[in-house]
N, C-alpha and C. Protein backbone atom coordinates (compact mmCIF):
# COMPACT_ATOMS: atom_id res chain seq x y z
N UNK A 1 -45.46 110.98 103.79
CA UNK A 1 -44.84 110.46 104.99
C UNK A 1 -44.89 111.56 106.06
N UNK A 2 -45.17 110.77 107.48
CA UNK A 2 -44.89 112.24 108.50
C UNK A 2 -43.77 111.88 108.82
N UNK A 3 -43.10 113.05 108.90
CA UNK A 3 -41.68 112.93 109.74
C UNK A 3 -41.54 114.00 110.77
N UNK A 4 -41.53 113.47 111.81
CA UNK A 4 -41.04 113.89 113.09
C UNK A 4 -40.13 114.42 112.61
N UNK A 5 -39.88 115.99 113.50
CA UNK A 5 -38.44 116.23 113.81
C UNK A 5 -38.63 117.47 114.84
N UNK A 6 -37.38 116.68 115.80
CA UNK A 6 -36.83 117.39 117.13
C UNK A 6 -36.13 118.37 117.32
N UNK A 7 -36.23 119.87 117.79
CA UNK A 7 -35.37 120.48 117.46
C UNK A 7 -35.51 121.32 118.54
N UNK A 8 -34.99 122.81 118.85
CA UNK A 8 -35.01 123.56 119.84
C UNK A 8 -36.17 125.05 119.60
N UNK A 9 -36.70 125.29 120.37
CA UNK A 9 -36.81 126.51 120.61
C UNK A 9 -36.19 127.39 120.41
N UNK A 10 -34.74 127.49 120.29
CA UNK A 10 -34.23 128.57 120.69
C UNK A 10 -33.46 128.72 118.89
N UNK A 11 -32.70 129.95 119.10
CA UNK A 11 -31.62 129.59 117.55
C UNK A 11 -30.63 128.87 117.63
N UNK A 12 -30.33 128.97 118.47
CA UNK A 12 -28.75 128.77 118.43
C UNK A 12 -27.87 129.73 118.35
N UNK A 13 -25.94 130.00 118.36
CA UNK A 13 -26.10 130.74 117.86
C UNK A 13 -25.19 131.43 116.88
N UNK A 14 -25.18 129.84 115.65
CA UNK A 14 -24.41 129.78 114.37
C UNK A 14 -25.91 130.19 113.28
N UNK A 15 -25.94 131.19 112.87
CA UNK A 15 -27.05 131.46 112.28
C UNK A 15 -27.55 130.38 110.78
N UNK A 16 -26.37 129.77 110.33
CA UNK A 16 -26.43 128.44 109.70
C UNK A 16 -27.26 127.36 110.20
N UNK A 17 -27.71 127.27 111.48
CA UNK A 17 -28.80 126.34 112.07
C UNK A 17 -30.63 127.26 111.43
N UNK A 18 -30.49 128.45 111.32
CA UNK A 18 -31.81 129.12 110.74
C UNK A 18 -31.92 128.56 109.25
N UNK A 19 -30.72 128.81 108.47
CA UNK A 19 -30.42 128.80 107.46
C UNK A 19 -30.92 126.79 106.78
N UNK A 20 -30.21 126.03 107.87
CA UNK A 20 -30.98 124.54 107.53
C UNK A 20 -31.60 124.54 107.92
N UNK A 21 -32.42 125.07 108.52
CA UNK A 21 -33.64 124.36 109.32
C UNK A 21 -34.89 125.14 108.47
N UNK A 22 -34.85 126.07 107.62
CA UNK A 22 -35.60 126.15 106.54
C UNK A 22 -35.53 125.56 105.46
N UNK A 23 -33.77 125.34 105.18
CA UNK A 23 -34.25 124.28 103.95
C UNK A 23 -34.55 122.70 104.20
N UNK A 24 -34.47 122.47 105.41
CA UNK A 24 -34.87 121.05 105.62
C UNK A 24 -36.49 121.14 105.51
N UNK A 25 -37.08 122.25 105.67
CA UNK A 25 -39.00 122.33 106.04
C UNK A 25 -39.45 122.76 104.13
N UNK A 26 -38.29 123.35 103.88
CA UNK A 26 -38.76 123.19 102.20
C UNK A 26 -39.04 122.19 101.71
N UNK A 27 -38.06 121.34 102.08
CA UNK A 27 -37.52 119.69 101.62
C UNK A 27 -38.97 119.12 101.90
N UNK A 28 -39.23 119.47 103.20
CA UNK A 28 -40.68 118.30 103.92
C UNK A 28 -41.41 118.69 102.77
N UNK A 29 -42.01 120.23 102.89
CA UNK A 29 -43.02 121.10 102.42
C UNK A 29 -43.15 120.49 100.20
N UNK A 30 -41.99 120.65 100.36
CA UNK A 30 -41.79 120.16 98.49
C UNK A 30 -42.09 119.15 98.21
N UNK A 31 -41.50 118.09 98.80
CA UNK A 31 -41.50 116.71 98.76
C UNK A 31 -43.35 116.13 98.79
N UNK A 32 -43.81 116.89 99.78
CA UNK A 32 -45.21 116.27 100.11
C UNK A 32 -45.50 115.50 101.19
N UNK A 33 -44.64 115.90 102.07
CA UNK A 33 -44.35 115.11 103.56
C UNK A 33 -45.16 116.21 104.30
N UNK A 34 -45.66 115.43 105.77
CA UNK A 34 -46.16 116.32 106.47
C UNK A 34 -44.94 116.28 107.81
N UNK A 35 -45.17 117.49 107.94
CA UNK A 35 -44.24 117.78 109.17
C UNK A 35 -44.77 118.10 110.84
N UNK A 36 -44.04 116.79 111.27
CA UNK A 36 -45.15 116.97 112.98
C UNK A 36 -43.26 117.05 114.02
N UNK A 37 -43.79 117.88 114.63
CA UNK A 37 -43.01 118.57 115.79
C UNK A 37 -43.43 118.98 117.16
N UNK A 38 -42.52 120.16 117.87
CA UNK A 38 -43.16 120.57 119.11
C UNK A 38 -44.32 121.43 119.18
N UNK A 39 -44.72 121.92 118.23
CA UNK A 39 -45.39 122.85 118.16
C UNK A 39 -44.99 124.44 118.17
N UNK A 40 -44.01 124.60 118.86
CA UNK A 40 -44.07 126.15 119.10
C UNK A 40 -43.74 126.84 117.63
N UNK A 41 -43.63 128.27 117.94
CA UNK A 41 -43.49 129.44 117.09
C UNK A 41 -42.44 130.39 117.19
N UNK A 42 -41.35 129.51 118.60
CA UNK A 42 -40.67 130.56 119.03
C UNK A 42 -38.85 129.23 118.00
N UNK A 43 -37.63 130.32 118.08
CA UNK A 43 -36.58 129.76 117.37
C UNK A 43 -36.69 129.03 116.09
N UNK A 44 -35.51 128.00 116.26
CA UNK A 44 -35.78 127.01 115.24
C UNK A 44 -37.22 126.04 114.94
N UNK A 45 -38.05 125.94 116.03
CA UNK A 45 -38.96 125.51 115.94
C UNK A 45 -40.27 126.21 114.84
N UNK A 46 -40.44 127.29 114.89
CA UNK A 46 -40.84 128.11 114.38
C UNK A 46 -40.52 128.56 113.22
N UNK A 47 -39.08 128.38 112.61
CA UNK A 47 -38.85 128.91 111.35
C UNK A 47 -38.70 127.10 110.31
N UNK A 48 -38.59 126.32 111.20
CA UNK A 48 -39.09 124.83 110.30
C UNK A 48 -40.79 124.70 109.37
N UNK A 49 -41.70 125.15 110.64
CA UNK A 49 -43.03 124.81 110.85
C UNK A 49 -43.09 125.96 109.58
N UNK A 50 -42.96 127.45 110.00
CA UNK A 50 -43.07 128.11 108.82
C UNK A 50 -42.68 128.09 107.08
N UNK A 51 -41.82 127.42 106.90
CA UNK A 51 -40.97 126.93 105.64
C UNK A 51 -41.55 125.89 105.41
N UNK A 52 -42.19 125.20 105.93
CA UNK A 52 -42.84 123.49 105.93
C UNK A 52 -44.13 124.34 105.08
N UNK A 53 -44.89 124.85 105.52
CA UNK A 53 -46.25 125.93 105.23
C UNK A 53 -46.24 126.45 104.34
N UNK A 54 -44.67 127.39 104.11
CA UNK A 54 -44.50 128.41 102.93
C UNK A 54 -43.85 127.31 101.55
N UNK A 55 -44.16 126.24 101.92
CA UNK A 55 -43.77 125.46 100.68
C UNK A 55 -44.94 124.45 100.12
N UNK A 56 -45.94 124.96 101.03
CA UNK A 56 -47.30 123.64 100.47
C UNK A 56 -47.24 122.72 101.35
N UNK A 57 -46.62 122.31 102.09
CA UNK A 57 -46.85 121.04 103.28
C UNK A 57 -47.65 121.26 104.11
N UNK A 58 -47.66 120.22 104.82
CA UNK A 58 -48.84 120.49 106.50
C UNK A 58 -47.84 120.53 107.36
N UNK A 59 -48.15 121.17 108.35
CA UNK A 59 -47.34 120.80 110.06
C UNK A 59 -48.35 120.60 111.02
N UNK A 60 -48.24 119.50 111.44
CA UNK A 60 -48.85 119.22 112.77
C UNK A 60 -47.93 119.38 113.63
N UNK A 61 -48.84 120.54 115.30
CA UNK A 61 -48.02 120.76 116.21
C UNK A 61 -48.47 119.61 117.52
N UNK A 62 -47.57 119.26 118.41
CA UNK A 62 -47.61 118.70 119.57
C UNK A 62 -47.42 119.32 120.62
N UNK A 63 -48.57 120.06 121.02
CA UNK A 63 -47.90 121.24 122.44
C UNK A 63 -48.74 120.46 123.75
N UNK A 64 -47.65 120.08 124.47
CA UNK A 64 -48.18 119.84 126.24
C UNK A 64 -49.16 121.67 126.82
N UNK A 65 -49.76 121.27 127.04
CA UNK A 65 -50.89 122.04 127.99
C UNK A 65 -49.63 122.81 128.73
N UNK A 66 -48.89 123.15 129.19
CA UNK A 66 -47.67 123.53 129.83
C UNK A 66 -47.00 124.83 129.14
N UNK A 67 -46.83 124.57 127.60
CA UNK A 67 -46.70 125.45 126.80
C UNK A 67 -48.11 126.32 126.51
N UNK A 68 -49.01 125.64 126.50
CA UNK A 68 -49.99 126.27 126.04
C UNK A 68 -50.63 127.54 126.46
N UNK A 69 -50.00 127.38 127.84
CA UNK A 69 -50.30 127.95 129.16
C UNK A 69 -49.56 129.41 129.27
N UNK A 70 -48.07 129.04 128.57
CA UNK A 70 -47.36 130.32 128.30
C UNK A 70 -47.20 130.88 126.89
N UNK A 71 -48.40 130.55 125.96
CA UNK A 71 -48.87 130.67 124.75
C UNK A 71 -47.60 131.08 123.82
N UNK A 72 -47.31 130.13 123.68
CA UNK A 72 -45.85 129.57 122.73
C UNK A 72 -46.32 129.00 121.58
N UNK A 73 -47.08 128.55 121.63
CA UNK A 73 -47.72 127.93 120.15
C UNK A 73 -47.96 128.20 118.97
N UNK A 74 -47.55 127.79 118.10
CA UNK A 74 -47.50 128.05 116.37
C UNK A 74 -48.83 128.67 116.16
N UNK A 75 -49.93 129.44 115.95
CA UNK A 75 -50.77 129.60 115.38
C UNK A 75 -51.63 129.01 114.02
N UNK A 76 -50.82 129.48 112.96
CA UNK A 76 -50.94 128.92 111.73
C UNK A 76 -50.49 127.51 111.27
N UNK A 77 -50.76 126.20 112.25
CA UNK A 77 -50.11 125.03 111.91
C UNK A 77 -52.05 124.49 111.05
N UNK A 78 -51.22 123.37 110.72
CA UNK A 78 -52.43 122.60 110.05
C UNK A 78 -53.39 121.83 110.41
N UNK A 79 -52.66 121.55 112.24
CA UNK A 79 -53.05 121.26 113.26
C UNK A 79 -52.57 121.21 114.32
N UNK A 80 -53.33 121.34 115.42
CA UNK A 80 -52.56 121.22 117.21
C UNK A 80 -53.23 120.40 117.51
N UNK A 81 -52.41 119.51 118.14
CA UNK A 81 -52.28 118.63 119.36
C UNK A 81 -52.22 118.84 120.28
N UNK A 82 -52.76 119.28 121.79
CA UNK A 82 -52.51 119.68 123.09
C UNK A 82 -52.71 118.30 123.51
N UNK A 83 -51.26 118.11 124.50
CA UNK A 83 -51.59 116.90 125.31
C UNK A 83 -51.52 117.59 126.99
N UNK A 84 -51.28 116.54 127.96
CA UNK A 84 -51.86 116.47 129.18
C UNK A 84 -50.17 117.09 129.67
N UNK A 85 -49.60 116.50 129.02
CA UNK A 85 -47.88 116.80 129.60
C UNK A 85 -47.14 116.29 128.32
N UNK A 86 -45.58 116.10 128.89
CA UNK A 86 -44.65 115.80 127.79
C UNK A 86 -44.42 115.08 127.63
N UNK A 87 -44.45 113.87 128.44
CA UNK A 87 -45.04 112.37 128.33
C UNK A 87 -45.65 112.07 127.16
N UNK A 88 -47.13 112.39 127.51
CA UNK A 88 -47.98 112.64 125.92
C UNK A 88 -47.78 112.92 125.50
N UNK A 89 -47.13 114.11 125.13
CA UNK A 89 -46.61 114.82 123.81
C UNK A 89 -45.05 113.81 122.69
N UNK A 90 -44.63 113.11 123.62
CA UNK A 90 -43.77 112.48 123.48
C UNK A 90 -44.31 110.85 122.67
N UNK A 91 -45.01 110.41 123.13
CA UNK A 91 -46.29 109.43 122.17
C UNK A 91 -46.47 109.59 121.36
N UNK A 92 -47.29 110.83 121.19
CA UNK A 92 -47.70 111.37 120.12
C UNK A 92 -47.36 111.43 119.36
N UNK A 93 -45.87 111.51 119.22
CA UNK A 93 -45.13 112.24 118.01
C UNK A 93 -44.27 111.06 117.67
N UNK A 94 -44.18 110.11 118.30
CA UNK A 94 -43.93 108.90 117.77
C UNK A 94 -45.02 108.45 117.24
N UNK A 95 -46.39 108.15 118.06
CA UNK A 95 -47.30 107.21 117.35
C UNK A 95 -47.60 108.06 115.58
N UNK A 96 -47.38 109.47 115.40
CA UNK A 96 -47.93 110.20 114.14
C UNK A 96 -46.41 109.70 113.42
N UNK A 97 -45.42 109.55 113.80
CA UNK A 97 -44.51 109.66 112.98
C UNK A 97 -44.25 108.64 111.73
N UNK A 98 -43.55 108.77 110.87
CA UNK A 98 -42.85 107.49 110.08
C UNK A 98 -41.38 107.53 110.11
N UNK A 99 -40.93 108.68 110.05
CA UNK A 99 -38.96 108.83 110.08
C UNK A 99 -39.06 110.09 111.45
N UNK A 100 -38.24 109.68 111.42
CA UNK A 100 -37.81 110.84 112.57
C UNK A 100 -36.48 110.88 112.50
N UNK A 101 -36.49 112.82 112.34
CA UNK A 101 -35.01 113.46 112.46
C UNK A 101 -34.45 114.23 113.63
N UNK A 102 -33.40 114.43 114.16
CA UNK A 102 -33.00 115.23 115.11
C UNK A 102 -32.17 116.19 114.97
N UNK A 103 -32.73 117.61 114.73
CA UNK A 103 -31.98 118.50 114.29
C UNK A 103 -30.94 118.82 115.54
N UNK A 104 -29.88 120.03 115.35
CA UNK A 104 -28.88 120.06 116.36
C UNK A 104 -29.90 120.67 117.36
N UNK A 105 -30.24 120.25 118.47
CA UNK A 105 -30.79 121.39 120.08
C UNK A 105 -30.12 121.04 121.26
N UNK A 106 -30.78 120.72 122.10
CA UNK A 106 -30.69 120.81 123.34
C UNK A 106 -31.18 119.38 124.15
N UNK A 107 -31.18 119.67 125.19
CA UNK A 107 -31.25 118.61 126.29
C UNK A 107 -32.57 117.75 125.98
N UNK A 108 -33.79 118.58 125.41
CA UNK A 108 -35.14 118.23 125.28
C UNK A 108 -34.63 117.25 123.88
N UNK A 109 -33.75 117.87 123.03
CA UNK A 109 -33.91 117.14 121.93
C UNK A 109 -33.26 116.06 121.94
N UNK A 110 -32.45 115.69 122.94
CA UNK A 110 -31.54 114.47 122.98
C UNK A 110 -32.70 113.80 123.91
N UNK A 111 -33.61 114.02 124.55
CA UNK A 111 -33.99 113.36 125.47
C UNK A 111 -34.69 112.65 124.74
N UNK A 112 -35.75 113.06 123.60
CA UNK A 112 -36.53 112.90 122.52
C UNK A 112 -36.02 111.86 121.27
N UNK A 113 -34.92 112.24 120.78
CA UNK A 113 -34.24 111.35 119.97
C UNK A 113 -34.01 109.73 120.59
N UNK A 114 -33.34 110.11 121.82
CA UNK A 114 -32.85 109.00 122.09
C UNK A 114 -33.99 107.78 122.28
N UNK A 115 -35.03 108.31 122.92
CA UNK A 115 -35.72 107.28 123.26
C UNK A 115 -35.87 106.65 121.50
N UNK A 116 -36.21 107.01 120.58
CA UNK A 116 -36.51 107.02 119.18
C UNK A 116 -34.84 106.18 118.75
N UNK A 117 -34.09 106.05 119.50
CA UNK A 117 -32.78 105.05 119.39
C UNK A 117 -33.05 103.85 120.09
N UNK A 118 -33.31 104.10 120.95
CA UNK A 118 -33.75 103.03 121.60
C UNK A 118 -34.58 102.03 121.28
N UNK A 119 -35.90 102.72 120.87
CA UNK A 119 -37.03 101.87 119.95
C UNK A 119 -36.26 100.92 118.98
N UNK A 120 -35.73 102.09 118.25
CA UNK A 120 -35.31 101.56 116.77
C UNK A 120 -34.26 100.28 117.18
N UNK A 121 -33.57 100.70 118.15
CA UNK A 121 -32.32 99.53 118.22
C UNK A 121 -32.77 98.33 119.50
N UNK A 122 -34.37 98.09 119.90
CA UNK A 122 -35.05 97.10 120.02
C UNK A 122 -36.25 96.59 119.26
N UNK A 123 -36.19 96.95 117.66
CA UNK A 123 -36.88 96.75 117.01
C UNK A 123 -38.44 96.76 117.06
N UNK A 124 -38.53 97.63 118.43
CA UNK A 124 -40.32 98.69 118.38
C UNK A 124 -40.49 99.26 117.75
N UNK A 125 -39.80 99.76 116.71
CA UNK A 125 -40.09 100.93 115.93
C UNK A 125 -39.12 100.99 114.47
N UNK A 126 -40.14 100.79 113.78
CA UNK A 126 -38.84 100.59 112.24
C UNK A 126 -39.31 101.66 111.52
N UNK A 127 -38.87 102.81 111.53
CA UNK A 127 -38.54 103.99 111.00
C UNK A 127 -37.06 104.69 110.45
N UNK A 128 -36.44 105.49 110.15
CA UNK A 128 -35.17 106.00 110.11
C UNK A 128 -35.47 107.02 111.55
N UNK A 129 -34.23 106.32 111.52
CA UNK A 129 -33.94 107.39 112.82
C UNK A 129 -32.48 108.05 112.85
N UNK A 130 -32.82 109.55 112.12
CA UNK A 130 -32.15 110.20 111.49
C UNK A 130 -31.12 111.15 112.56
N UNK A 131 -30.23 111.57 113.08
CA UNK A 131 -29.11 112.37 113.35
C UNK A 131 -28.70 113.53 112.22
N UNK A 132 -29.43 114.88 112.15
CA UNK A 132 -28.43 115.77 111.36
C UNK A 132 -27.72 116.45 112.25
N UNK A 133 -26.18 116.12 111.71
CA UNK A 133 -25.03 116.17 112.29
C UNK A 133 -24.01 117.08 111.49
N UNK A 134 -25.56 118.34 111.61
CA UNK A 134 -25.01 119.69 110.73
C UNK A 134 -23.96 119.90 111.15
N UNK A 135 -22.44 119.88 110.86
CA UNK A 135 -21.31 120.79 111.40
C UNK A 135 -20.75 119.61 112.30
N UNK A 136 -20.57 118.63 112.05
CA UNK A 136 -20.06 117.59 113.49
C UNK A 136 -21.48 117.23 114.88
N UNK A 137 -22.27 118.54 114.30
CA UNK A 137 -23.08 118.52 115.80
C UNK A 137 -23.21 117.56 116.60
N UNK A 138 -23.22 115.82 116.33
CA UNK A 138 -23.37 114.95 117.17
C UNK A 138 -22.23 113.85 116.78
N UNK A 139 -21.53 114.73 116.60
CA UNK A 139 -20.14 113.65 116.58
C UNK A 139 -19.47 113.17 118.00
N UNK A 140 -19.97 114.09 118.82
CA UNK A 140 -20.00 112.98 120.21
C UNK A 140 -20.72 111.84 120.49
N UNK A 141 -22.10 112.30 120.07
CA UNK A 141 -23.25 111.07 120.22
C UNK A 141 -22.53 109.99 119.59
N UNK A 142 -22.09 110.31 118.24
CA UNK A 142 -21.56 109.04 117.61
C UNK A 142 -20.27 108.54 118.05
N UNK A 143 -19.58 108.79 118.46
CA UNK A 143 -18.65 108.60 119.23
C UNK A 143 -18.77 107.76 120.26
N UNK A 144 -19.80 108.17 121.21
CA UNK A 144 -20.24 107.31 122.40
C UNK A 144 -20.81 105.99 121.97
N UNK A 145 -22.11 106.07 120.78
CA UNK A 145 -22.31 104.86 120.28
C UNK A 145 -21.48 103.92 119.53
N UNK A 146 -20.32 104.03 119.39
CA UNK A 146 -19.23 103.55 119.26
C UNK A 146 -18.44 102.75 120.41
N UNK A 147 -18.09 103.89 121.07
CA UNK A 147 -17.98 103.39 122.63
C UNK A 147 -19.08 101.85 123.16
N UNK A 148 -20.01 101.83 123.05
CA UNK A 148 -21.31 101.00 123.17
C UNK A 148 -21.14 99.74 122.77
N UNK A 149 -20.46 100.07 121.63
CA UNK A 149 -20.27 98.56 120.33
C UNK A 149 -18.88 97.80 120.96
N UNK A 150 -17.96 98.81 120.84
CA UNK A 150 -16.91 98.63 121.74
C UNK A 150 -16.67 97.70 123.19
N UNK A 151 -17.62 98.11 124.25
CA UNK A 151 -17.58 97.72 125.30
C UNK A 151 -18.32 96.79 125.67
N UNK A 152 -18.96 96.27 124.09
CA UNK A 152 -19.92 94.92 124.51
C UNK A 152 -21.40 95.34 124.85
N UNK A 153 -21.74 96.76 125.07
CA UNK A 153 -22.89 97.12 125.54
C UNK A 153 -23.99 97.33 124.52
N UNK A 154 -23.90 97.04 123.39
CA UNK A 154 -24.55 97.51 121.76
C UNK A 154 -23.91 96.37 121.22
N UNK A 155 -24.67 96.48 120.22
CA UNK A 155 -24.00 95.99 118.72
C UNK A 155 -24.34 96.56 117.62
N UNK A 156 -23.78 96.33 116.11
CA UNK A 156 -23.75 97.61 115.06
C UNK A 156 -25.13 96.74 114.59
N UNK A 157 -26.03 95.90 114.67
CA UNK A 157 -27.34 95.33 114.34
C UNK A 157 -28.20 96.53 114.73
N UNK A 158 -27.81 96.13 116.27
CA UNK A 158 -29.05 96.95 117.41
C UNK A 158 -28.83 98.36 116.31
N UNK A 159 -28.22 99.39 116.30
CA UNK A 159 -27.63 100.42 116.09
C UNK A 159 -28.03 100.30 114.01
N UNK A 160 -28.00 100.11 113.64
CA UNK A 160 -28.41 99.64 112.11
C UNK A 160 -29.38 100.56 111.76
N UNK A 161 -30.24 100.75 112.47
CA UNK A 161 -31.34 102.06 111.55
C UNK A 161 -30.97 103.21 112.53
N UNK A 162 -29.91 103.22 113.42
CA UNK A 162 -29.45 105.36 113.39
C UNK A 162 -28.31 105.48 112.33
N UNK A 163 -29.01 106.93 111.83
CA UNK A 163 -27.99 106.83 110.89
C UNK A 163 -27.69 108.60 111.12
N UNK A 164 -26.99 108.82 110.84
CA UNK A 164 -26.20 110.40 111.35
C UNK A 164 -25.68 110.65 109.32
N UNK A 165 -26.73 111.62 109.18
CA UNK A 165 -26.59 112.75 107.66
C UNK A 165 -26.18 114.18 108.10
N UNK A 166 -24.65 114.10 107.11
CA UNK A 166 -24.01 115.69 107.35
C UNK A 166 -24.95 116.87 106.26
N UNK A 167 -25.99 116.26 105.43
CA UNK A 167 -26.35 117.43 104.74
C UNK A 167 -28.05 117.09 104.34
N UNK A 168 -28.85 118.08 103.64
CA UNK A 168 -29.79 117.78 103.68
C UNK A 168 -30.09 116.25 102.17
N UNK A 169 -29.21 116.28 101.03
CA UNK A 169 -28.85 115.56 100.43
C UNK A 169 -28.76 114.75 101.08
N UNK A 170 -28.26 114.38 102.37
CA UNK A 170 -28.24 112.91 103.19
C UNK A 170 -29.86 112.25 103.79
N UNK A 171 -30.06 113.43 104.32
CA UNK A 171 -31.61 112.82 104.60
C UNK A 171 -32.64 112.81 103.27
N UNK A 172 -32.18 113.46 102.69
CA UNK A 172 -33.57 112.82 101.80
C UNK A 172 -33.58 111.69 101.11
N UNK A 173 -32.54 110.80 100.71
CA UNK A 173 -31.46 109.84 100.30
C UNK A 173 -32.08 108.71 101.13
N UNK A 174 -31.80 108.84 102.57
CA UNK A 174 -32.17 108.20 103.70
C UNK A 174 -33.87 108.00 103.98
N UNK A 175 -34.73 109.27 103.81
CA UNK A 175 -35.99 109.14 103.47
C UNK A 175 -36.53 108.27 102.26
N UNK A 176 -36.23 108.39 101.05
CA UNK A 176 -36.32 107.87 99.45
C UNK A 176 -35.66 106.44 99.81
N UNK A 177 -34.87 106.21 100.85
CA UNK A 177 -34.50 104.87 100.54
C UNK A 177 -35.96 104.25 101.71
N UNK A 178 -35.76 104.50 102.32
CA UNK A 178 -37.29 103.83 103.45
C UNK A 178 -38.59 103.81 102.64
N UNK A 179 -38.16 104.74 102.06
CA UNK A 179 -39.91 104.84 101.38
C UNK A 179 -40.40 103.73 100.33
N UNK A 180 -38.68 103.66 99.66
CA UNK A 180 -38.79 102.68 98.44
C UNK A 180 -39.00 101.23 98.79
N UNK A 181 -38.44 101.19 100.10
CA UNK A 181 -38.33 99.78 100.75
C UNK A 181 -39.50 98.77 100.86
């Protein structure tokens, strides 16, 4: 299976986000999943792609020409993708995907996920569409999509394949159940 997953550049800076975000790329790397992302080499991005590698998996990277430019890019992936912009890069990594996860990041990574909520909760896209919600991390998100159901603006149908896992035991659970399906 490829599984997408969204995450940051940067660390963070609970050093427990280094700490999962290698054993989630073991998980890919063990399992026999290939792992497609942003491409880079820099933060969390970089220590996934590497652990994905150092465990026998593939990583395919997705780098916009943009990055490429300020040579951020993974080196040792199994493959690169250069697209035109982040637009494309953003395709891409849906059209390669089968599950997609969203580790804890940033603005890029909510921007990324969400659309991947959206799909899923207009039935374009039947994948898991995973939330790790290492530490509470998106216990707002879930909160708000609550709010949604609440106010008539959602319903728990639409909303039915996001699913928010507090541990890596949750996503693979969540993976093994899609797969079996």
């Amino acid at each position: 299976m490829n599984i997408t997953v969204y995450l940051a550049a940067d660390e963070g800076h609970d050093p427990l986000y280094k700490e999962a975000v290698q054993e989630l790329g073991q998980s890919i790397g063990e399992d026999g999943h290939t792992l497609v992302y942003g491409g880079s080499r820099a933060g969390l991005m970089g220590y996934l792609a590497d652990s994905v590698l150092a465990a026998g998996g593939e990583a395919i990277g997705v780098e916009p020409q943009l990055f490429m430019e300020q040579a951020v890019q993974h080196e040792g992936l199994t493959k690169l993708i250069v697209t035109k912009d982040m637009q494309e890069r953003k395709a891409k990594m849906i059209a390669l995907g089968d599950a997609f996860i969203a580790f804890p990041g940033g603005t890029g990574t909510l921007e990324e996920i969400a659309e991947i909520m959206s799909q899923t909760a207009l039935g374009l896209l039947r994948a898991p569409c995973i939330l790790y919600n290492l530490n509470g991390y998106y216990d707002n998100l879930r909160s708000l999509l609550q709010q949604m159901i609440r106010q008539g603006f959602s319903t728990p149908a639409r909303q039915a394949g996001i699913r928010f896992a507090y541990d890596l035991d949750e996503i693979r659970v969540i993976l093994k159940q899609f797969q079996d399906a």
